[in-house]
N, C-alpha and C. Protein backbone atom coordinates (compact mmCIF):
# COMPACT_ATOMS: atom_id res chain seq x y z
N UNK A 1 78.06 -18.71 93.88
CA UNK A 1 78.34 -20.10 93.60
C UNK A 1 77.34 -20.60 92.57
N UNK A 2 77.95 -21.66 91.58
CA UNK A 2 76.99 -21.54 90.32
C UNK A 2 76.41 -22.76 91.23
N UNK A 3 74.75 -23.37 90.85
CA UNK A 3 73.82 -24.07 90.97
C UNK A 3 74.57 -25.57 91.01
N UNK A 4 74.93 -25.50 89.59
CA UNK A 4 75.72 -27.49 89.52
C UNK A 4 76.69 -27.35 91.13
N UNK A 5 77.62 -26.70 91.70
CA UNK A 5 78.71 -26.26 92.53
C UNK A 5 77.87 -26.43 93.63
N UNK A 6 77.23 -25.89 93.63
CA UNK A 6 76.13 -25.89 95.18
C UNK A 6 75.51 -27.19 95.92
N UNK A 7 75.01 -27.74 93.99
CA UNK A 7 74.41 -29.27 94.20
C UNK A 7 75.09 -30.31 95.12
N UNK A 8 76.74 -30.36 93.83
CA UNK A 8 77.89 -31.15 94.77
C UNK A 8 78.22 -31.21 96.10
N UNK A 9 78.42 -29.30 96.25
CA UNK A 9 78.42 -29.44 97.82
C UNK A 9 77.79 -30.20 98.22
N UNK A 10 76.37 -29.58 98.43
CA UNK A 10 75.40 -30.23 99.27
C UNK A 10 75.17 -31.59 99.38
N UNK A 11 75.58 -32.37 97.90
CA UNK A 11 75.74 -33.64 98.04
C UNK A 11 76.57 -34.34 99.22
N UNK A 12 77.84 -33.90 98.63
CA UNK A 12 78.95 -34.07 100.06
C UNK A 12 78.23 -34.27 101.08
N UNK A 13 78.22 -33.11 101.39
CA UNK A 13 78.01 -33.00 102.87
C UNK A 13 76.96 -33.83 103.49
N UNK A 14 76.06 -33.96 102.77
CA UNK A 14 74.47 -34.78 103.17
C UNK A 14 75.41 -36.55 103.48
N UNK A 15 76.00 -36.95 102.33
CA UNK A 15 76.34 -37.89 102.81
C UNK A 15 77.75 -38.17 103.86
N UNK A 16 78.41 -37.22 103.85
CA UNK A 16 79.55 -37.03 105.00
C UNK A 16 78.23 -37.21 105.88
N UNK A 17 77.72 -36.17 106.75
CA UNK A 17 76.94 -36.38 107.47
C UNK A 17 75.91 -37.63 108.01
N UNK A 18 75.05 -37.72 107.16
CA UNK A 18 74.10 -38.67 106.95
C UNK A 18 74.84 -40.50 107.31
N UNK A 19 76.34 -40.20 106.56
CA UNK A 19 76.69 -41.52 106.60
C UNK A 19 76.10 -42.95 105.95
N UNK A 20 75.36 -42.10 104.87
CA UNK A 20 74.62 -42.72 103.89
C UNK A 20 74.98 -42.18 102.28
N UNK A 21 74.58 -43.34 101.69
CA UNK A 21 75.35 -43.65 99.83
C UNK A 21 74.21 -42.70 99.30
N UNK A 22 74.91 -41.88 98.31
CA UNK A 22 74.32 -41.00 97.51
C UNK A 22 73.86 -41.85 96.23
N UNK A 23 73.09 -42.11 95.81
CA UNK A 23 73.11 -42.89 94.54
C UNK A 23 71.76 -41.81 93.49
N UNK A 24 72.16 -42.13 92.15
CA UNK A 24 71.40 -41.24 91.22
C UNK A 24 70.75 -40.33 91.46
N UNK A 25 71.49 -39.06 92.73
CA UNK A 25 70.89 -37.97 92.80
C UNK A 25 70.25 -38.18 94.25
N UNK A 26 70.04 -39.33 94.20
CA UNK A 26 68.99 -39.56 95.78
C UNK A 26 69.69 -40.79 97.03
N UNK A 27 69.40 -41.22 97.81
CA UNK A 27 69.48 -41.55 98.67
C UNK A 27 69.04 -43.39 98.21
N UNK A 28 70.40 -44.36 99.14
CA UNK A 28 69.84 -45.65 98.63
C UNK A 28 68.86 -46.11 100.54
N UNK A 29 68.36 -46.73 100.31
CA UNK A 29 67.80 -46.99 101.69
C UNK A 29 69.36 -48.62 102.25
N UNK A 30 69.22 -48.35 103.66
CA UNK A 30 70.13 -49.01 103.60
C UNK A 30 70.12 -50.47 103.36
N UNK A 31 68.82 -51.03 103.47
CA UNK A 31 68.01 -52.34 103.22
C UNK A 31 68.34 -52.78 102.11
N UNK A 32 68.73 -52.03 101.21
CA UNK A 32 68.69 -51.71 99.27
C UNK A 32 69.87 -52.57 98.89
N UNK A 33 71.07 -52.80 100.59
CA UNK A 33 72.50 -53.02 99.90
C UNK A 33 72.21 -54.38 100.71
N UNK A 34 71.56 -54.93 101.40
CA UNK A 34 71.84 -56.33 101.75
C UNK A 34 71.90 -57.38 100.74
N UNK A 35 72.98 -57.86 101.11
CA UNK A 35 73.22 -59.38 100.14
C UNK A 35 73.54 -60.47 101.00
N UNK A 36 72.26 -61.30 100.84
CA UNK A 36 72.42 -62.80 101.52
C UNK A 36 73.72 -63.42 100.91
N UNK A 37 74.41 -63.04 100.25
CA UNK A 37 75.74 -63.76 99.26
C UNK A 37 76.68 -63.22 100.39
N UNK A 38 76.69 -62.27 100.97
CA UNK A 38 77.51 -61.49 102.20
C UNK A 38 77.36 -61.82 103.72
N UNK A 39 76.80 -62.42 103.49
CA UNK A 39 76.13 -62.89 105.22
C UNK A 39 76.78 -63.48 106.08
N UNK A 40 77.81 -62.95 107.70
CA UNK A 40 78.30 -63.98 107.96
C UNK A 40 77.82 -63.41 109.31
N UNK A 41 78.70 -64.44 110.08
CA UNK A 41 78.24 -63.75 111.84
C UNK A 41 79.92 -63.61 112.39
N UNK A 42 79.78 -62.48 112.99
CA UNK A 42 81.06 -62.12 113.80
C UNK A 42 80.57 -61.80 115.41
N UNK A 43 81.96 -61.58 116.33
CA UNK A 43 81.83 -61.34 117.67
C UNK A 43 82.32 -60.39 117.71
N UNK A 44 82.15 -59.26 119.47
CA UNK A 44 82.62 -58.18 119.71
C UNK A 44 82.07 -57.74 120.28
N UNK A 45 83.20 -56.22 120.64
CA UNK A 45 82.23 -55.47 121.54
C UNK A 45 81.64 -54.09 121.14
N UNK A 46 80.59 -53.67 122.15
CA UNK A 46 79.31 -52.51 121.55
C UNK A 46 80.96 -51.81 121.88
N UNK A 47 81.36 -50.87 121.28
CA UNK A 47 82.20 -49.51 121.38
C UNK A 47 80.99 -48.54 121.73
N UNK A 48 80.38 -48.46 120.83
CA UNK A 48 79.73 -46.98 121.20
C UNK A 48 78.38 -47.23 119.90
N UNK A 49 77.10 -46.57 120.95
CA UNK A 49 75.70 -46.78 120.07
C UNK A 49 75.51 -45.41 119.08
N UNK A 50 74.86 -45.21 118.55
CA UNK A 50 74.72 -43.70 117.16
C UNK A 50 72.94 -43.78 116.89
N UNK A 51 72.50 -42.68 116.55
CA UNK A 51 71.53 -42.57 115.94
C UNK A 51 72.19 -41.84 114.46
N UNK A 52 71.78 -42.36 113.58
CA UNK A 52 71.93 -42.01 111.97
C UNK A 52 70.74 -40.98 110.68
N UNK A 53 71.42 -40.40 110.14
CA UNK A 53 69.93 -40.08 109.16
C UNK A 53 69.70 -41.68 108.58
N UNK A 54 68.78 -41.92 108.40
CA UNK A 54 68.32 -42.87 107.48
C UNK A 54 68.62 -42.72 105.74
N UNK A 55 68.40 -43.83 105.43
CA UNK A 55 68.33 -43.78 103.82
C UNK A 55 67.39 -42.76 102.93
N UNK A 56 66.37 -42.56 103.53
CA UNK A 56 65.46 -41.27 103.13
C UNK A 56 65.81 -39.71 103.90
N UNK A 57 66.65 -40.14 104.68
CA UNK A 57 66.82 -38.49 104.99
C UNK A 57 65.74 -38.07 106.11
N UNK A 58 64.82 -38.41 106.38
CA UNK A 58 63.82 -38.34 107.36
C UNK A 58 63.87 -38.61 108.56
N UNK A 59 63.97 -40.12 108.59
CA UNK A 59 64.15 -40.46 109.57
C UNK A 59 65.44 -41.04 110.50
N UNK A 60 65.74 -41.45 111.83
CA UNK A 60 66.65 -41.73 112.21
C UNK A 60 66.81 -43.63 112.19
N UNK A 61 68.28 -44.17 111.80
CA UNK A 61 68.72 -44.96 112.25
C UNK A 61 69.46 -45.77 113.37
N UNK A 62 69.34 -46.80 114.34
CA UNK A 62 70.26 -47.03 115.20
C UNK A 62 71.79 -47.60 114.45
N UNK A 63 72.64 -47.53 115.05
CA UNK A 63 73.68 -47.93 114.54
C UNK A 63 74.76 -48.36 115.86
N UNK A 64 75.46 -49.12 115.61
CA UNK A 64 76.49 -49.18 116.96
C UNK A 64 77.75 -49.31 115.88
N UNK A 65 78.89 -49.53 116.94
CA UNK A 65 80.54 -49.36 116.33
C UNK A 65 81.00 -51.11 116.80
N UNK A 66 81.32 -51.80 116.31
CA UNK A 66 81.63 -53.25 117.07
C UNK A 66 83.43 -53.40 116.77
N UNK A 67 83.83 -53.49 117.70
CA UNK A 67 85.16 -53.86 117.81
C UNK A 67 85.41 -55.24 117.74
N UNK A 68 86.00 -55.73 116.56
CA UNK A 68 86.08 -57.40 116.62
C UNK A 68 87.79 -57.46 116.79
N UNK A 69 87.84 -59.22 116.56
CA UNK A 69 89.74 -59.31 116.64
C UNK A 69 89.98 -58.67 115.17
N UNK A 70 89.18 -58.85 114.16
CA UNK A 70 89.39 -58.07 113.04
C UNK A 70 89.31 -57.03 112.32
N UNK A 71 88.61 -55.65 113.24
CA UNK A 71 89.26 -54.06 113.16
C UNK A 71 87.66 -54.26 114.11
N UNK A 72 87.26 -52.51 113.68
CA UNK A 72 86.17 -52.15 114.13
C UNK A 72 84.89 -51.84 112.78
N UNK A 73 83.71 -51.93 113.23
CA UNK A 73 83.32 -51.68 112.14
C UNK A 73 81.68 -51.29 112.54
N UNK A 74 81.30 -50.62 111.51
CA UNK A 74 80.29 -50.06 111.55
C UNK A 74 78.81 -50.85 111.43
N UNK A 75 77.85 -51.09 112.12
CA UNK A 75 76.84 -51.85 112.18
C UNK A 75 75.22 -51.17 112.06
N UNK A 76 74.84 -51.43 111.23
CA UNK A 76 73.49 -50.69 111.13
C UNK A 76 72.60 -51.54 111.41
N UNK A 77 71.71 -50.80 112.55
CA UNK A 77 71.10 -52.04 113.11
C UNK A 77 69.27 -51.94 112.73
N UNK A 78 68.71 -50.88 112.88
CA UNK A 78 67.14 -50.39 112.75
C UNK A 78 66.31 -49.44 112.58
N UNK A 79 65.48 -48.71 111.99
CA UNK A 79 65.31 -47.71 112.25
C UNK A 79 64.69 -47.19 113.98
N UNK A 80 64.65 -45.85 114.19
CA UNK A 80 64.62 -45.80 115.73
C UNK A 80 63.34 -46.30 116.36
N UNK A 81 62.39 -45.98 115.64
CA UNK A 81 61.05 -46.09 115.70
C UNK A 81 60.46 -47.63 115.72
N UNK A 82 61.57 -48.61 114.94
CA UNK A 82 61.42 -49.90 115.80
C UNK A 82 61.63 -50.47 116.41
N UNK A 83 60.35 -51.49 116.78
CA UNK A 83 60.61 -51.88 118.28
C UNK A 83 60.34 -53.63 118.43
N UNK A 84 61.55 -54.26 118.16
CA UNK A 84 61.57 -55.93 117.99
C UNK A 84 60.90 -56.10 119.23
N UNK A 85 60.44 -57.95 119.09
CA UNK A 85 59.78 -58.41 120.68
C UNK A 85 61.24 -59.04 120.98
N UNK A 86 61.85 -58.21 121.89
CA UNK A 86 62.77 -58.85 122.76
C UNK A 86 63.18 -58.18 123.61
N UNK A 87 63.55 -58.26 124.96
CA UNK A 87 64.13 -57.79 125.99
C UNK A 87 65.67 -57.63 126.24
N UNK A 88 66.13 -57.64 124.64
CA UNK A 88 67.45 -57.37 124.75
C UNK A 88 67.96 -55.68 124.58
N UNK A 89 68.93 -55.32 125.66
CA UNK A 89 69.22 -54.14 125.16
C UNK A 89 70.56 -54.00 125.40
N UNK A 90 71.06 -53.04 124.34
CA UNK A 90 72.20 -52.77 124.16
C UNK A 90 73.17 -51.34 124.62
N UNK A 91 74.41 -51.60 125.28
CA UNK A 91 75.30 -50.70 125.84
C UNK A 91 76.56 -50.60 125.62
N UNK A 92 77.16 -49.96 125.76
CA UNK A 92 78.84 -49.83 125.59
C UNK A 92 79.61 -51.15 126.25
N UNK A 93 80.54 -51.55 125.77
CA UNK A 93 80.75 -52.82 127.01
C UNK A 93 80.46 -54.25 126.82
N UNK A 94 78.90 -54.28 125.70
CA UNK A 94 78.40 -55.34 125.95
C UNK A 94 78.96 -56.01 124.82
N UNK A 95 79.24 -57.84 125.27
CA UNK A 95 79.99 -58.87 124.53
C UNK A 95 78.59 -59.15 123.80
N UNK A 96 78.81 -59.16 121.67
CA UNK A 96 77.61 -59.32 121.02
C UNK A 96 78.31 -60.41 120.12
N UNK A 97 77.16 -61.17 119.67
CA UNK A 97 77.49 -61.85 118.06
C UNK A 97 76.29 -61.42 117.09
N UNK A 98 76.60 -61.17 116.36
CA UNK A 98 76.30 -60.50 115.05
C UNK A 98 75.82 -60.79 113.64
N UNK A 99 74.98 -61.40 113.14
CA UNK A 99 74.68 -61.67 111.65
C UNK A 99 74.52 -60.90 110.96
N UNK A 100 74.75 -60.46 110.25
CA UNK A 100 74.44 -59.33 108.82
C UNK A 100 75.03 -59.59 107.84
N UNK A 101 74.55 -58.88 106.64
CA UNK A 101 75.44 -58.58 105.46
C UNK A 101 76.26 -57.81 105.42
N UNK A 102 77.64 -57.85 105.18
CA UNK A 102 78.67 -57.02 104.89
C UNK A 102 78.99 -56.37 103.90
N UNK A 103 79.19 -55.14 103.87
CA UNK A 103 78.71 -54.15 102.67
C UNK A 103 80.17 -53.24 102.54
N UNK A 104 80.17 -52.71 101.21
CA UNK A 104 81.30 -51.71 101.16
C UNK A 104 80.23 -50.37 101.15
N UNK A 105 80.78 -49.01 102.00
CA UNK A 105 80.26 -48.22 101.68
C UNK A 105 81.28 -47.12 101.69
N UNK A 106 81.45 -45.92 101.18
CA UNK A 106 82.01 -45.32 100.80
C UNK A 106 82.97 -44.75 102.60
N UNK A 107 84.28 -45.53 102.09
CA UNK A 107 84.97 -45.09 103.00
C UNK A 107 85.43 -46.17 104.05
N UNK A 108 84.58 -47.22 103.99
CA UNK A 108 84.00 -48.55 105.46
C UNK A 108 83.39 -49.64 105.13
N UNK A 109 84.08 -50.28 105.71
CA UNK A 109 83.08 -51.47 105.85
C UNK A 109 82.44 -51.73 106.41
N UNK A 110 80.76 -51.86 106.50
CA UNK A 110 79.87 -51.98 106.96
C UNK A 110 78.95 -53.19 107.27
N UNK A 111 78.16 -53.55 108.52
CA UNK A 111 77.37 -54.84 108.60
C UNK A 111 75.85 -54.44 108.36
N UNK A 112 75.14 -54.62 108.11
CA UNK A 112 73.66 -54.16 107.96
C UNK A 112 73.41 -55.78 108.71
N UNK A 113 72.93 -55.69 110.13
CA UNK A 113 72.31 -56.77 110.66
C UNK A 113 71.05 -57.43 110.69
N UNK A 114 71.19 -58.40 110.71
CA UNK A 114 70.01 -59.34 110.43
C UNK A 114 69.25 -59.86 112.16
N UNK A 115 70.75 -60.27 112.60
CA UNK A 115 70.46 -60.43 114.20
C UNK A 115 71.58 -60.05 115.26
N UNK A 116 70.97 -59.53 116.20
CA UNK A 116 71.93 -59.44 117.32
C UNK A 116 71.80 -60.68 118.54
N UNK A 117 72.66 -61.14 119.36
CA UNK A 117 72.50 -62.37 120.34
C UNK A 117 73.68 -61.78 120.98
N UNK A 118 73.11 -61.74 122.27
CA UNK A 118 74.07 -61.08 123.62
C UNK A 118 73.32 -61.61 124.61
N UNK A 119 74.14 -62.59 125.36
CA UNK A 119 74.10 -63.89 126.02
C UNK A 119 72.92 -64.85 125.59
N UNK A 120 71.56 -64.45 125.98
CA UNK A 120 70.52 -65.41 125.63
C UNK A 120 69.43 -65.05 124.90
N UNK A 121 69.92 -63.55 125.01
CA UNK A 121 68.70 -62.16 124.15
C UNK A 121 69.37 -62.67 122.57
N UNK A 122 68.20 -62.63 121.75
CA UNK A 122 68.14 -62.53 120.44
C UNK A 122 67.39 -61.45 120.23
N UNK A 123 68.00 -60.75 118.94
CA UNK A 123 66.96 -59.37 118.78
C UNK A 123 66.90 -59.79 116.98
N UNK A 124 66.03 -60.14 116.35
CA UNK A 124 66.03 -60.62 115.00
C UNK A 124 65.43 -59.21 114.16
N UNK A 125 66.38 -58.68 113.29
CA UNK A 125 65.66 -57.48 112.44
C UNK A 125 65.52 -58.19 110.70
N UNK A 126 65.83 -58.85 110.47
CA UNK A 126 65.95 -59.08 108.98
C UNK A 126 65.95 -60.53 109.19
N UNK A 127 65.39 -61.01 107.73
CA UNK A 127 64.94 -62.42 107.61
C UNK A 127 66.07 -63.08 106.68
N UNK A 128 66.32 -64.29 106.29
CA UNK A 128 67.43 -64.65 105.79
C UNK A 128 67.19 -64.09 104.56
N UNK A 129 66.46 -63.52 103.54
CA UNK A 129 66.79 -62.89 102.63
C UNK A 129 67.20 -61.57 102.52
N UNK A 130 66.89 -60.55 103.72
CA UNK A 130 67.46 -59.81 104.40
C UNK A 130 65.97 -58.49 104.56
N UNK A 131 65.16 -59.17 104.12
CA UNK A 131 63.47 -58.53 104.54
C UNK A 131 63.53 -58.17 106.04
N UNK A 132 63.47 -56.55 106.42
CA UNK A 132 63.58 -55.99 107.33
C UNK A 132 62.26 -56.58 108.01
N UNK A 133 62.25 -56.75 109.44
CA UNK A 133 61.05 -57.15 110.55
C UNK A 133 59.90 -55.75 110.51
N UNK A 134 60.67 -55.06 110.19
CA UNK A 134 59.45 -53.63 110.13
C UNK A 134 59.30 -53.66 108.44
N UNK A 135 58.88 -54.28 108.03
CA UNK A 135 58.83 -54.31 105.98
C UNK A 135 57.20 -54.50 106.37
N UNK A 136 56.24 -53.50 105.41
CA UNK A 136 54.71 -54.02 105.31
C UNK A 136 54.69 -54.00 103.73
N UNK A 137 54.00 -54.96 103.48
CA UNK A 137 54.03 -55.44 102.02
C UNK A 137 55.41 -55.57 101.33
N UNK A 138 55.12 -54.90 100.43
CA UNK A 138 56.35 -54.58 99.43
C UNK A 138 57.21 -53.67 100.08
N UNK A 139 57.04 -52.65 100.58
CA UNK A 139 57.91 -51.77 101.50
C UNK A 139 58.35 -52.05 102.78
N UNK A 140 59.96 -51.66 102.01
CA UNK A 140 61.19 -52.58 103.35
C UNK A 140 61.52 -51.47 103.56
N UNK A 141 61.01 -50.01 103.83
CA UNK A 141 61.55 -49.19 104.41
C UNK A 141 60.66 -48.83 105.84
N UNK A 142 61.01 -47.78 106.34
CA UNK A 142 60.92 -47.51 107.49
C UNK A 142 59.26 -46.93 107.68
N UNK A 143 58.59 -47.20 108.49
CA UNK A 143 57.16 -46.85 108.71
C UNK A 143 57.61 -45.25 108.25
């Protein structure tokens, strides 16, 4: 298999897998695609929770599946390793409302959340410009 042929593959597949945007050869972080211009809040339910590769390939993302009256859709919620101050936790089953930015990503439509609220629990990951709660300095990626 010639080298360029191999690349592609491997491209593929990293992002089939990964479930993350290939951009100029590398990886976008998923923080990279929030747009406060996209921001709305929807309701629904947890379908089912995921751990993800992250935008760097390293590390893992949480993610859940939310079933609204308006399809299902994919929700990226944190990396794993953080840990908001709130006592909210999340399961299959559970009735959520949702803030994020809504994103196209190859294949889906996607929420990159800002906040989760399930009954009185607030779990806040992103700030209204969409500055992740785990961001130190300039870096909005993942510790």
């Amino acid at each position: 298999m010639k080298i360029k042929s191999a690349g592609i593959l491997m491209g593929c597949l990293c992002l089939l897998a990964a479930g993350s945007w290939a951009h100029a050869g590398g990886r976008i972080h998923y923080s990279n695609l929030y747009n406060p211009a996209t921001v709305k809040t929807t309701r629904g339910e947890v379908v089912s929770l995921a751990k993800t590769i992250s935008g760097n390939g390293k590390r893992y993302c949480e993610t859940l599946m939310l079933k609204t009256q308006d399809g299902t859709f994919w929700v990226i919620l944190k990396p794993e390793n953080f840990r908001p101050k709130t006592s909210l936790t999340l399961q299959p089953g559970d009735q959520v409302e949702i803030t994020g930015s809504w994103v196209s990503l190859p294949g889906k439509t996607a929420i990159i959340a800002a906040t989760v609220k399930k009954g009185n629990d607030l779990m806040v990951l992103r700030d209204p410009t969409g500055r992740p709660a785990w961001a130190v300095g300039n870096d909005w990626h993942a510790p």
